[in-house]
Protein backbone atom coordinates (compact mmCIF):
# COMPACT_ATOMS: atom_id res chain seq x y z
CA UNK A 1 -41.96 2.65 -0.75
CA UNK A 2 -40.34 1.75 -3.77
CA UNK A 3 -39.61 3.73 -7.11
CA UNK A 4 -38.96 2.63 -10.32
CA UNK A 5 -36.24 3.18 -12.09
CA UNK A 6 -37.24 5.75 -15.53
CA UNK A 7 -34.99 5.42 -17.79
CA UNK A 8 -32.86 7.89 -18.83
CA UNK A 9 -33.24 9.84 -22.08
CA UNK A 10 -30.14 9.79 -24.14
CA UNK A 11 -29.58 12.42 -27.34
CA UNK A 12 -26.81 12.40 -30.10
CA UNK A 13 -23.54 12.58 -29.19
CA UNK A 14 -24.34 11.39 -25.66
CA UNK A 15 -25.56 8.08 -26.96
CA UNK A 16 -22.18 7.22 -28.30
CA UNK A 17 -20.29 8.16 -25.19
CA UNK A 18 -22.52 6.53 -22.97
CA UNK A 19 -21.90 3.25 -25.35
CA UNK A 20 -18.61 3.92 -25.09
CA UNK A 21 -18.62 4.18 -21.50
CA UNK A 22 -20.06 0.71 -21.10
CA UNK A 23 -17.57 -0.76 -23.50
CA UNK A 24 -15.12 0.12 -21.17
CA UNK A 25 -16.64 -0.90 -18.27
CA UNK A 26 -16.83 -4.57 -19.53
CA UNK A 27 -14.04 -4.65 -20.97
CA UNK A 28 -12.08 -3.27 -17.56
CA UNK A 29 -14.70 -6.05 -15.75
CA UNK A 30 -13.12 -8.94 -17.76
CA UNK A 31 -9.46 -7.65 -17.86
CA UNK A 32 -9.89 -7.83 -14.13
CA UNK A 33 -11.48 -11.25 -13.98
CA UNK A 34 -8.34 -12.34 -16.40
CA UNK A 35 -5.62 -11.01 -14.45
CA UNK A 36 -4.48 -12.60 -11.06
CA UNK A 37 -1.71 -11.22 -8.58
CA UNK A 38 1.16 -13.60 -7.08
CA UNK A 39 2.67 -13.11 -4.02
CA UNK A 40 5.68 -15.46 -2.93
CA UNK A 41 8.24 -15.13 0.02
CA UNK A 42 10.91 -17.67 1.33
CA UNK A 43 14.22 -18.23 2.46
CA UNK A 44 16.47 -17.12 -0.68
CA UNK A 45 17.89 -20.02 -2.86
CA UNK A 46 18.79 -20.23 -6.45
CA UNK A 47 15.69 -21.84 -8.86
CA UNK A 48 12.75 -19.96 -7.27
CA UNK A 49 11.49 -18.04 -9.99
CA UNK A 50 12.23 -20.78 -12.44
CA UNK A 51 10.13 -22.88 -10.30
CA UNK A 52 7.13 -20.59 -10.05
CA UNK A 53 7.26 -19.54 -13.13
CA UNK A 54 6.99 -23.17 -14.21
CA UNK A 55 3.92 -23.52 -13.03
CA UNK A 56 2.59 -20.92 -14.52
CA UNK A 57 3.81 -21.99 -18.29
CA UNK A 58 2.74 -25.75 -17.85
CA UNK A 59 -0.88 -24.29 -18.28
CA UNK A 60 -0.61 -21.43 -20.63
CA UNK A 61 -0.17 -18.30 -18.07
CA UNK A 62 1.13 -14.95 -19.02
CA UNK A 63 3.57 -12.88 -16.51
CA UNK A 64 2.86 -9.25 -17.62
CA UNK A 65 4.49 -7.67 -14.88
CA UNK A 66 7.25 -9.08 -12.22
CA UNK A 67 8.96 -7.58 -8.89
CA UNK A 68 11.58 -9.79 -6.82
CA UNK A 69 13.97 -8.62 -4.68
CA UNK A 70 16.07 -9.99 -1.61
CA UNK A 71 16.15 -8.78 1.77
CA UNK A 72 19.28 -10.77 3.60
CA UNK A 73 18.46 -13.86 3.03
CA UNK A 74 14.20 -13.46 2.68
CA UNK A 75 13.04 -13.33 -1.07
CA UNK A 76 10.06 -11.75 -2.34
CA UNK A 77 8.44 -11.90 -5.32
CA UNK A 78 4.85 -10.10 -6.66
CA UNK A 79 3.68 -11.23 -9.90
CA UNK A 80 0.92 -10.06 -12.20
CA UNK A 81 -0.29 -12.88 -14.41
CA UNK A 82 -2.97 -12.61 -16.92
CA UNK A 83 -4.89 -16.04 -16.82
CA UNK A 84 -7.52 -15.70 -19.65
CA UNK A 85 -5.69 -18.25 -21.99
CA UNK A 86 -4.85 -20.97 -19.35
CA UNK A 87 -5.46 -24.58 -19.91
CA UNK A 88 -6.95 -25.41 -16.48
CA UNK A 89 -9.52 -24.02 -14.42
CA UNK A 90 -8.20 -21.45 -11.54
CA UNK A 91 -8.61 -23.60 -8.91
CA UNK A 92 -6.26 -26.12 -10.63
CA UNK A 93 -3.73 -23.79 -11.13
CA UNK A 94 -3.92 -22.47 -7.34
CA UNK A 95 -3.50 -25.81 -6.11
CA UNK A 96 -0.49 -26.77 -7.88
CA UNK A 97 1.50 -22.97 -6.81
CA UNK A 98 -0.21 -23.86 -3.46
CA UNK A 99 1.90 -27.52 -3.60
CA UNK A 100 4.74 -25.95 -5.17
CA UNK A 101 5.29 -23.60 -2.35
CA UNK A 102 4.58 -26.33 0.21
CA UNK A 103 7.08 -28.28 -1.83
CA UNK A 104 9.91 -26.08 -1.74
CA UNK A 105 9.33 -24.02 1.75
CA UNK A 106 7.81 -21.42 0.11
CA UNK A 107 4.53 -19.13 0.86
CA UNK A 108 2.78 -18.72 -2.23
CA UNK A 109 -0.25 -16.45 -2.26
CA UNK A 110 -2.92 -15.82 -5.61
CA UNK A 111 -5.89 -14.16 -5.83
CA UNK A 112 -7.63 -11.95 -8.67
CA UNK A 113 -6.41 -8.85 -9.28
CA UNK A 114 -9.60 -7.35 -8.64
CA UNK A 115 -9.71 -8.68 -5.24
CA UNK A 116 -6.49 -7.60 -4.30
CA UNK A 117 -7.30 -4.25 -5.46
CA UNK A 118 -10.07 -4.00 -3.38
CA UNK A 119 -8.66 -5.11 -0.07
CA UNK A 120 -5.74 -2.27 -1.04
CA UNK A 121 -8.04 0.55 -1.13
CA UNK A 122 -7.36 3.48 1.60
């Protein structure tokens, strides 16, 4: 049996945080959608994160956050790059760091930050 949903009844002060609430929401929803995470490893060799981060200027993409280290002679690299401003669509711009990794012997994973997020979750 279904119910329908009543709607709930909303006074004062609880109508502005409850606007507020789903101002947040969105906005947190579209920051999400805007943001991707990078993931590269591959034998170490000078021009790597020039290269990668290339790609990611050629169409307008924003590093906000970087980690790279080197384990012998492995590097590793996880990038958080906010998208919203870039001049080609995401699948464009995960087919060329797809090709760039192929390229240069390189594994190059992207996906959207709320994805990876989710799959992260204990």
């Amino acid at each position: 049996m279904k119910t329908k949903d009543k709607p709930v009844k909303v006074h004062g002060n609880m109508r502005i945080l409850a606007a507020h609430a789903r101002a947040v929401s969105e906005l947190q929803a579209v920051k999400a959608e805007s943001r991707i995470v990078i993931a590269v490893i591959g034998t170490d060799r000078p021009g790597i994160m020039a290269g990668v981060t290339g790609v990611l200027a050629k169409v307008n993409a924003n590093i906000l956050d970087v980690s790279q280290t080197t384990m012998s002679d492995l590097f590793t690299m996880v990038m958080l790059v906010d998208i919203k401003g870039i001049t080609v669509p995401y699948s464009k711009l995960k087919a060329a760091l797809e090709a760039y990794g192929r390229d240069s012997g390189l594994s190059i994973i992207m996906q959207h930050e709320e994805i990876f997020r989710a799959m992260h979750r204990v």
